[in-house]
Protein backbone atom coordinates (compact mmCIF):
# COMPACT_ATOMS: atom_id res chain seq x y z
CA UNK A 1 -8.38 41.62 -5.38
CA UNK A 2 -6.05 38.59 -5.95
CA UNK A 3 -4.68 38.43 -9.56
CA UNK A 4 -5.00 34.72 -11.29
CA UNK A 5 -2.85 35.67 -14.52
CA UNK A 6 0.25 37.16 -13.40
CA UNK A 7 2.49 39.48 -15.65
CA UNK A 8 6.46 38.49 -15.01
CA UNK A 9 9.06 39.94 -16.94
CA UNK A 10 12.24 37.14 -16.44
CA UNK A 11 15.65 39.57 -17.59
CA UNK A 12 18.99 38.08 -18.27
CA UNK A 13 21.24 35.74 -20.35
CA UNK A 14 24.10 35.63 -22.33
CA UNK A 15 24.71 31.99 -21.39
CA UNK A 16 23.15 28.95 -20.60
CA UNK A 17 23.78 29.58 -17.12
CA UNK A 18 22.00 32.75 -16.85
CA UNK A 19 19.09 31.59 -19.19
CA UNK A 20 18.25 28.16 -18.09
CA UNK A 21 17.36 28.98 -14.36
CA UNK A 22 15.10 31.81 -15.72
CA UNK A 23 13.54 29.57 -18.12
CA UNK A 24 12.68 26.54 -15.63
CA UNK A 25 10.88 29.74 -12.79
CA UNK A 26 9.05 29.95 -16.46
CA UNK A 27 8.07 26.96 -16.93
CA UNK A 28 6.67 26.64 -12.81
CA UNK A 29 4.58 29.90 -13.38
CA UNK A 30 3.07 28.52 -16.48
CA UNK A 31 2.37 25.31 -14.56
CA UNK A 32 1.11 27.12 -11.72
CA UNK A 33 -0.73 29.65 -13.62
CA UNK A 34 -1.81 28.89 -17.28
CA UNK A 35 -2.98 32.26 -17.74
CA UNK A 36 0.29 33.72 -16.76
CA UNK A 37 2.04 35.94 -19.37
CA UNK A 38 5.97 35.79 -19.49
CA UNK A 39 8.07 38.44 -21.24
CA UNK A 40 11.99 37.37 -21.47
CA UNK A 41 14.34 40.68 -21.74
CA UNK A 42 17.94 39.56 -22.53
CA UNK A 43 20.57 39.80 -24.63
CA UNK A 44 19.72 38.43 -28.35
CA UNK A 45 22.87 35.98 -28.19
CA UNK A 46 22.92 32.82 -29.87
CA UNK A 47 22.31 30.86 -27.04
CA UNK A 48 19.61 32.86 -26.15
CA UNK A 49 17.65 32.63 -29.42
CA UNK A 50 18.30 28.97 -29.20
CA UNK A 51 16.81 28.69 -26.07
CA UNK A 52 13.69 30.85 -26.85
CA UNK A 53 13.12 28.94 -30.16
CA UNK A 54 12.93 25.79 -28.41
CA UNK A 55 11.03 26.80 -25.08
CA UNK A 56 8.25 28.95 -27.19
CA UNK A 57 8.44 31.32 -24.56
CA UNK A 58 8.03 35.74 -25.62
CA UNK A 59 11.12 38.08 -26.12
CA UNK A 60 12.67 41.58 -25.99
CA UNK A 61 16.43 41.61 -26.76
CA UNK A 62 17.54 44.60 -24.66
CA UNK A 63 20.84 47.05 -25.41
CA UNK A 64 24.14 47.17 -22.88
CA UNK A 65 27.19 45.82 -21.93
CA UNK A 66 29.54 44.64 -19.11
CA UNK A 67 30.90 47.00 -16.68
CA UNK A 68 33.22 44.14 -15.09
CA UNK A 69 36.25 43.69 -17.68
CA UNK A 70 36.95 45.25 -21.01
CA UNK A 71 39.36 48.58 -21.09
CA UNK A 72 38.39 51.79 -19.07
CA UNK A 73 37.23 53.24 -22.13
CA UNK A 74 34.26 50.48 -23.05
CA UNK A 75 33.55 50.74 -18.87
CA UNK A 76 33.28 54.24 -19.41
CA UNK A 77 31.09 53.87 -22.95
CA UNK A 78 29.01 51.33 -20.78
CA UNK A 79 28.19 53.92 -18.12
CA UNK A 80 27.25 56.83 -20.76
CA UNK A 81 24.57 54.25 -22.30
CA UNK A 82 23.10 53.66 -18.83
CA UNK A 83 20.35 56.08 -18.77
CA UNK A 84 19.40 54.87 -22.26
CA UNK A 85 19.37 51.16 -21.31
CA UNK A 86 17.20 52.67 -18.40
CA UNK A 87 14.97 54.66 -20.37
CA UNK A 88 14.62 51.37 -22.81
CA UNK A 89 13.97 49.39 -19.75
CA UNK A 90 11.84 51.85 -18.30
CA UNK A 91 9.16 51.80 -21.93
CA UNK A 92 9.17 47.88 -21.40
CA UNK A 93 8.01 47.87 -17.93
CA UNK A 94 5.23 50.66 -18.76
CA UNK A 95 3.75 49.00 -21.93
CA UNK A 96 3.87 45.31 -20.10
CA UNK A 97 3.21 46.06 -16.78
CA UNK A 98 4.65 43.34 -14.77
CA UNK A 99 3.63 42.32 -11.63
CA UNK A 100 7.67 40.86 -11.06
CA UNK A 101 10.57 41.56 -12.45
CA UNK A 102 13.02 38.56 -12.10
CA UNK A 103 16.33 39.05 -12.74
CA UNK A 104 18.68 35.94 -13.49
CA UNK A 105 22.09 37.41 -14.07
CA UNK A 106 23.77 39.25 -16.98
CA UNK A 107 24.58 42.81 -17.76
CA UNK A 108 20.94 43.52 -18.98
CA UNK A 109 19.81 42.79 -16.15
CA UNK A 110 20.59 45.77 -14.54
CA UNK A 111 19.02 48.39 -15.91
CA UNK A 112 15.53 46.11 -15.92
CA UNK A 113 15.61 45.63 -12.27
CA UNK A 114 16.57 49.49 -11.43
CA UNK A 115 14.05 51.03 -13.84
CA UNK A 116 11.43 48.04 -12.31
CA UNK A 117 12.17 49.31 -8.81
CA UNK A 118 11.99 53.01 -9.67
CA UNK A 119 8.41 52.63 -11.60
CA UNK A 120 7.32 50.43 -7.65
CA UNK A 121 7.43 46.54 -9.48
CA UNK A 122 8.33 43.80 -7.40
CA UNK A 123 11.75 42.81 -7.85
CA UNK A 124 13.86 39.70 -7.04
CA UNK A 125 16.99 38.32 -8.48
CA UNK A 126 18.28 34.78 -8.43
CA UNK A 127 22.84 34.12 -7.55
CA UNK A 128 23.73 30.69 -9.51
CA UNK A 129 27.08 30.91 -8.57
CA UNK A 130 29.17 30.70 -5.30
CA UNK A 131 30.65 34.27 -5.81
CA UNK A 132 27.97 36.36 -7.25
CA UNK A 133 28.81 38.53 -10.24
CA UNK A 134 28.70 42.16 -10.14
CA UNK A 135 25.67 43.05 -11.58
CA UNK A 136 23.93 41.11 -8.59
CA UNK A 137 26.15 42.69 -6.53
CA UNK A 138 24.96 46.12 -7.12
CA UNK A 139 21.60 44.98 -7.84
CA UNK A 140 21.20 43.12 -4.32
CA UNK A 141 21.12 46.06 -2.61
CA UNK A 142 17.67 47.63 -4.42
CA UNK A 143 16.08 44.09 -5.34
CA UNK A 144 13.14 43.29 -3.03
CA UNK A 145 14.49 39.28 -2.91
CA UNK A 146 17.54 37.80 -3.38
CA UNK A 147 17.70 33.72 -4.06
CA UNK A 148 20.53 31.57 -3.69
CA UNK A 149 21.52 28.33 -5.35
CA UNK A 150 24.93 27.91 -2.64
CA UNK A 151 24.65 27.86 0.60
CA UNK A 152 26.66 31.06 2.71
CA UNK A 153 26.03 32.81 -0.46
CA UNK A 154 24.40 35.45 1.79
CA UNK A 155 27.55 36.95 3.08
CA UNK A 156 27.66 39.29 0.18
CA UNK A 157 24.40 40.46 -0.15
CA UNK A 158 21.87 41.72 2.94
CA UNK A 159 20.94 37.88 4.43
CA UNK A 160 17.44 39.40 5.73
CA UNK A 161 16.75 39.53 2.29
CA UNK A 162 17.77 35.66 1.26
CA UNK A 163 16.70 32.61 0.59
CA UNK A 164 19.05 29.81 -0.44
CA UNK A 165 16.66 28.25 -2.87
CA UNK A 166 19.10 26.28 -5.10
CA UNK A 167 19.24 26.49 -8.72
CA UNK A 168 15.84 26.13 -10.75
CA UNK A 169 16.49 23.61 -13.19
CA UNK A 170 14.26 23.06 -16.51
CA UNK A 171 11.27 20.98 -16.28
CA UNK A 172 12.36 18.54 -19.37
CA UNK A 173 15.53 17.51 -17.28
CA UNK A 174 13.73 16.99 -13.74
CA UNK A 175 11.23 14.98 -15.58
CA UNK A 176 14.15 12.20 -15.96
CA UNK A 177 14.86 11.53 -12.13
CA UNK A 178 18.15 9.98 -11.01
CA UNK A 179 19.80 8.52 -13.96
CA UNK A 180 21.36 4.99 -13.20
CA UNK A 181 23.00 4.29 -17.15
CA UNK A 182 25.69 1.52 -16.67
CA UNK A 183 26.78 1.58 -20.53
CA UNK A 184 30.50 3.26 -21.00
CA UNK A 185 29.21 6.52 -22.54
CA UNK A 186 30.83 9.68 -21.38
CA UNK A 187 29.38 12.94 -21.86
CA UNK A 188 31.74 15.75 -22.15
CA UNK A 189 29.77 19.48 -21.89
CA UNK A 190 31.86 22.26 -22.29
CA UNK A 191 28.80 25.05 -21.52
CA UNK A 192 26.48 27.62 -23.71
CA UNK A 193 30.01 29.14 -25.34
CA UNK A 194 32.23 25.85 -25.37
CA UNK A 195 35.16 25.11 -23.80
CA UNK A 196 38.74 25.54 -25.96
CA UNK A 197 40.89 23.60 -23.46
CA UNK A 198 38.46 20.81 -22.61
CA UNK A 199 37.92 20.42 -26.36
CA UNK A 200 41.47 19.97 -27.02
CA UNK A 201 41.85 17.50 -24.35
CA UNK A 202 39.36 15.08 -24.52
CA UNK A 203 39.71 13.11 -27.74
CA UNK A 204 43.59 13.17 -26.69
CA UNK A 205 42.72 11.59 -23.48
CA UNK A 206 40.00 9.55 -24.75
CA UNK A 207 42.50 7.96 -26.92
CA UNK A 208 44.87 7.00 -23.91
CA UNK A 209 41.44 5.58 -21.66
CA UNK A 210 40.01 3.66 -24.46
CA UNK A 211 41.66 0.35 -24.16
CA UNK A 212 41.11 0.30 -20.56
CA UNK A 213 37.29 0.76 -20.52
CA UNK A 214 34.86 -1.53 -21.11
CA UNK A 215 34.04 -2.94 -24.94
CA UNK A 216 31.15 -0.17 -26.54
CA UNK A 217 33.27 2.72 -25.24
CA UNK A 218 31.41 5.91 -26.25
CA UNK A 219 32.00 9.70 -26.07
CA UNK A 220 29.23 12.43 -26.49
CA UNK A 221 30.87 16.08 -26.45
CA UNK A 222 28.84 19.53 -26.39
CA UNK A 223 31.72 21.11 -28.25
CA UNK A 224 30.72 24.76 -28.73
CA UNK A 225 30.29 25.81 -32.48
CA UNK A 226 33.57 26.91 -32.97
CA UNK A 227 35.65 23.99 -31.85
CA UNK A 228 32.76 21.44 -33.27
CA UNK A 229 34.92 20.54 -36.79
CA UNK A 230 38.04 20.15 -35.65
CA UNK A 231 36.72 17.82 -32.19
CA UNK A 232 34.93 15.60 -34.65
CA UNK A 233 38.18 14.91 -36.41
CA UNK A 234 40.02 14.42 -33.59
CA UNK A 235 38.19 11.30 -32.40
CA UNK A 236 37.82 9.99 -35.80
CA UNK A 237 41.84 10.04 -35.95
CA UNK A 238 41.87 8.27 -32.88
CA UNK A 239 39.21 5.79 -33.96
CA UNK A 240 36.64 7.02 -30.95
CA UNK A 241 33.10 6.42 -31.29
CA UNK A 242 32.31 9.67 -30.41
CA UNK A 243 28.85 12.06 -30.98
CA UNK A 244 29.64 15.35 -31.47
CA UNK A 245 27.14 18.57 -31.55
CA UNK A 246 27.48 21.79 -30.88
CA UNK A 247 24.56 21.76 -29.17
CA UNK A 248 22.22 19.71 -27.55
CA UNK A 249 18.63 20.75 -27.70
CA UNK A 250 17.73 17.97 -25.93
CA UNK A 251 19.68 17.45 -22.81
CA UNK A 252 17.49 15.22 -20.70
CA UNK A 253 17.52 12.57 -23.33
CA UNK A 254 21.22 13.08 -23.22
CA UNK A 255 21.95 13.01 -19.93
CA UNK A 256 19.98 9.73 -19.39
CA UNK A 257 22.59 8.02 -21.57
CA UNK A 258 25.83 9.09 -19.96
CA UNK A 259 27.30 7.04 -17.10
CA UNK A 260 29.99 9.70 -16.54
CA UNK A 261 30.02 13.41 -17.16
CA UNK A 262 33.08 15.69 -17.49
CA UNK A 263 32.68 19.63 -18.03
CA UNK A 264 33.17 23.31 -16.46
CA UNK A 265 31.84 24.07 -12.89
CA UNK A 266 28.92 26.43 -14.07
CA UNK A 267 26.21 26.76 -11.41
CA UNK A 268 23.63 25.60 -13.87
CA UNK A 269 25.43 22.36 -14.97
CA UNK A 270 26.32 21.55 -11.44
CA UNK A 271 22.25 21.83 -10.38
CA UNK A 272 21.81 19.66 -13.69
CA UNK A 273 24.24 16.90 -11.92
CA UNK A 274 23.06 17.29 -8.27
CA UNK A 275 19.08 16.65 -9.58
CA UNK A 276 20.20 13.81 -11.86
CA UNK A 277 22.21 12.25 -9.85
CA UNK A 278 25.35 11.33 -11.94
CA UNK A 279 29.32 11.25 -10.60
CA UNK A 280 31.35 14.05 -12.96
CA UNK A 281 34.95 15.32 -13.27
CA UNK A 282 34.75 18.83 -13.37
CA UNK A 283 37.75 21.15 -14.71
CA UNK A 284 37.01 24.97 -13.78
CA UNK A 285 37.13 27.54 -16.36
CA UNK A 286 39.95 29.55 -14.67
CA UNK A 287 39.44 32.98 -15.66
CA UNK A 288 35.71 32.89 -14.34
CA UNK A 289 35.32 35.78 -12.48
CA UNK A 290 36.56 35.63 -9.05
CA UNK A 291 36.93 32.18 -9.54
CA UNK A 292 33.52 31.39 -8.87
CA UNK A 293 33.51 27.78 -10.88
CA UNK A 294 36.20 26.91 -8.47
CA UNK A 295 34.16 27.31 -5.56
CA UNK A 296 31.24 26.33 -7.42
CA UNK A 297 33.08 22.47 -7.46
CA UNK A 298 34.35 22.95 -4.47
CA UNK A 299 30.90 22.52 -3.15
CA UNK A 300 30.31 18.80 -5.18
CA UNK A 301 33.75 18.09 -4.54
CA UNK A 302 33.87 17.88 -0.64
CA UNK A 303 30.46 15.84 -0.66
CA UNK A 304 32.42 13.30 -2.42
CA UNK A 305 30.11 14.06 -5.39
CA UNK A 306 32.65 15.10 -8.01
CA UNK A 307 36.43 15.39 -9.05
CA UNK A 308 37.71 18.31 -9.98
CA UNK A 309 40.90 19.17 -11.76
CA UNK A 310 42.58 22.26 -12.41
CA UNK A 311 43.06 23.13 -16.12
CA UNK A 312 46.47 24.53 -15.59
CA UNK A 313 47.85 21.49 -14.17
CA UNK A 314 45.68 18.54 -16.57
CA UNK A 315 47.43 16.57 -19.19
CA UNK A 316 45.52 13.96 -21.44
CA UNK A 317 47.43 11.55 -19.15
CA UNK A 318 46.04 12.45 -15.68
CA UNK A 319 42.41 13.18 -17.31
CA UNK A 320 42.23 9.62 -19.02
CA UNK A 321 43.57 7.59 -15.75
CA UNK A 322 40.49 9.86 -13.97
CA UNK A 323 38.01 8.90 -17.07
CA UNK A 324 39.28 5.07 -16.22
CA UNK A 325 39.69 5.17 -12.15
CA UNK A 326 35.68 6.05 -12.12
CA UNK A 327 33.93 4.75 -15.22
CA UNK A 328 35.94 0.85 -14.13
CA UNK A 329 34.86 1.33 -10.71
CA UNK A 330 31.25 0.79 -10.80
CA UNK A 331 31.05 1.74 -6.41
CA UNK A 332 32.75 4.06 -6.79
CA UNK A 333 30.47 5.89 -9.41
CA UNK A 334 27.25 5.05 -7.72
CA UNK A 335 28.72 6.54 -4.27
CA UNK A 336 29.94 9.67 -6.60
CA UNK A 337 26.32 9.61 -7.89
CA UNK A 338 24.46 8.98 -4.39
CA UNK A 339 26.31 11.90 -2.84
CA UNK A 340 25.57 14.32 -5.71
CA UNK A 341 21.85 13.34 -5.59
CA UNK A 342 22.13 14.68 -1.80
CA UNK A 343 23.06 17.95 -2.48
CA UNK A 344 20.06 18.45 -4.83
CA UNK A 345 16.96 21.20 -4.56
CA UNK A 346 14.71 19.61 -7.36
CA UNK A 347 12.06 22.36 -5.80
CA UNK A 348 13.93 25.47 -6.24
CA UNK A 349 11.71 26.89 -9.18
CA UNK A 350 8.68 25.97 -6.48
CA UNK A 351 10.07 27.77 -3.85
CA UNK A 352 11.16 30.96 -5.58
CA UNK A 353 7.43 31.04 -7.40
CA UNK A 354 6.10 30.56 -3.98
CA UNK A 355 7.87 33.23 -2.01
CA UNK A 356 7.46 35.89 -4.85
CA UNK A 357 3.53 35.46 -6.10
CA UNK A 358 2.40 33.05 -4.25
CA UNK A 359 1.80 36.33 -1.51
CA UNK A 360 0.01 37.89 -3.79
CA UNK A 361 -1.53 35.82 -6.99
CA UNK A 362 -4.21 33.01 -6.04
């Protein structure tokens, strides 16, 4: 008999990236089913407290850590915790039982999806990123579904068992459509955890762009909380008009006032910009594993969608004469815009919903 009120257990986190694709397949269940019951198993970070706080939705902060990086000795403490984490996992699954386990990425993930698939749940996991990271690695081979957000994604994972259903993005920001603002505000988002050298450069360049943009010149910058002090001085020493926040709980109203955006190449911001439709410089966070925000940009950047510049190379001077070649040249940022909006799958959450209940829940 076909359930009405599925059970789904979403695992994952640690950064926005990882949470915010997991909560928007959320937020299409609960519109799909009301009676659906949704258990998130991550991490317990900051950003994903703040995230749970503000999307209401039940949690279970689970124990483990990275295999990829750190010395050999916290890989090796990592691997002796395993069949704890497992066990942990294991309890969860039991007491809840789930009809899916989804997995969005993270090192908790792992032990949810393998102690899912030994106890016979449905399993799927979802790849933001052009390279995926090792946990899906491993995982793709025992997960029942793999989705994609990049295309030719599937050449590291088993392609009978993918879908390239882009990267869900949150109800709250879809709900804005293609943004069209023509006032000189640039948003500057620097991700869930910040971003140290993007911090450091904007007011700098900001400074040197000012006086060539139009009158009402305006920065907003996600700065992280640990850089958040010292970028709020730094425009008021330059005499920017500048809004500064850690965080933004509210990025769809934010986004709907920015006629430029500059920030990392994480999978989730990049979805953000493709549904929205806005032009964006994009600076990769170089030590991202295997480079994956490079190729992430990559992807925007050959559409003629984005700009993207390499950290190691950027000076305040080259990032404000970008800042001023785009936000002066009003074509050129609706052509940046127009070719973003072309790359976007505003129905991923649908189709990943779809092609893992919709089998089996009316």
């Amino acid at each position: 008999m076909k359930k009405q009120s599925p059970r789904v257990i979403i695992t994952g986190g640690g950064t926005g990236g990882h949470i915010f694709p997991g909560i928007a397949v959320a937020q299409e269940i609960k519109r799909r089913y009301a009676g659906a019951r949704l258990l998130f198993a991550g991490t317990g970070r900051l950003v994903d407290r703040q995230a749970m706080r503000q999307y209401g939705f039940e949690t279970q902060v689970m124990h483990g850590s990275a295999l990829k990086g750190g010395s050999l000795g916290q890989k090796f403490k990592t691997l002796v915790k395993l069949p704890r984490n497992l066990f942990e996992a294991g309890k969860l699954i039991w007491a809840f039982k789930p009809d899916l386990v989804f997995g969005v990425g993270g090192y908790v993930t792992g032990p949810v999806i393998m102690a899912a698939r030994l106890l016979g749940v449905a399993t799927a996991i979802h790849e933001q990123n052009s390279v995926p990271g090792l946990a899906n690695r491993i995982l793709g081979r025992i997960a029942g579904r793999i989705f994609l957000s990049i295309p030719a994604s599937e050449k590291y994972f088993n392609p009978a068992k993918c879908l390239c259903s882009g990267n869900p993005v949150r109800r709250d920001i879809l709900a804005v459509g293609r943004v069209a603002a023509e006032r000189p505000v640039l948003l500057v988002l620097g991700g869930s955890q910040g971003a140290h050298a993007v911090n450091r450069l904007l007011p700098a360049a900001a400074a040197l762009a000012k006086d060539r943009l139009p009158v009402g010149f305006k920065v907003i910058h996600q700065s992280g909380v640990t850089d958040e002090a010292a970028v709020r001085q730094a425009y008021a020493d330059h005499k920017i008009n500048a809004e500064v926040a850690a965080f933004f709980s509210d990025m769809a109203a934010v986004y709907q006032r920015a006629a430029l955006v500059v920030g990392r190449a994480g999978a989730t911001t990049l979805a953000e910009l493709t549904v929205l439709g806005q032009a964006s410089i994009l600076i990769p966070f170089p030590s991202a594993a295997d480079d994956h925000q490079r190729k992430n940009a990559d992807y925007l950047v050959k559409e003629g969608a984005a700009r993207m510049l390499a950290e190691n190379e950027l000076t305040p001077e080259i990032l404000a004469a970008e800042i001023v070649s785009i936000m002066t040249n009003r074509d050129l940022r609706r052509q940046m815009a127009e070719n973003a909006a072309g790359l976007a799958r505003p129905q991923a959450a649908r189709v990943i919903v779809d092609e893992c209940l919709g089998d089996c829940i009316v």
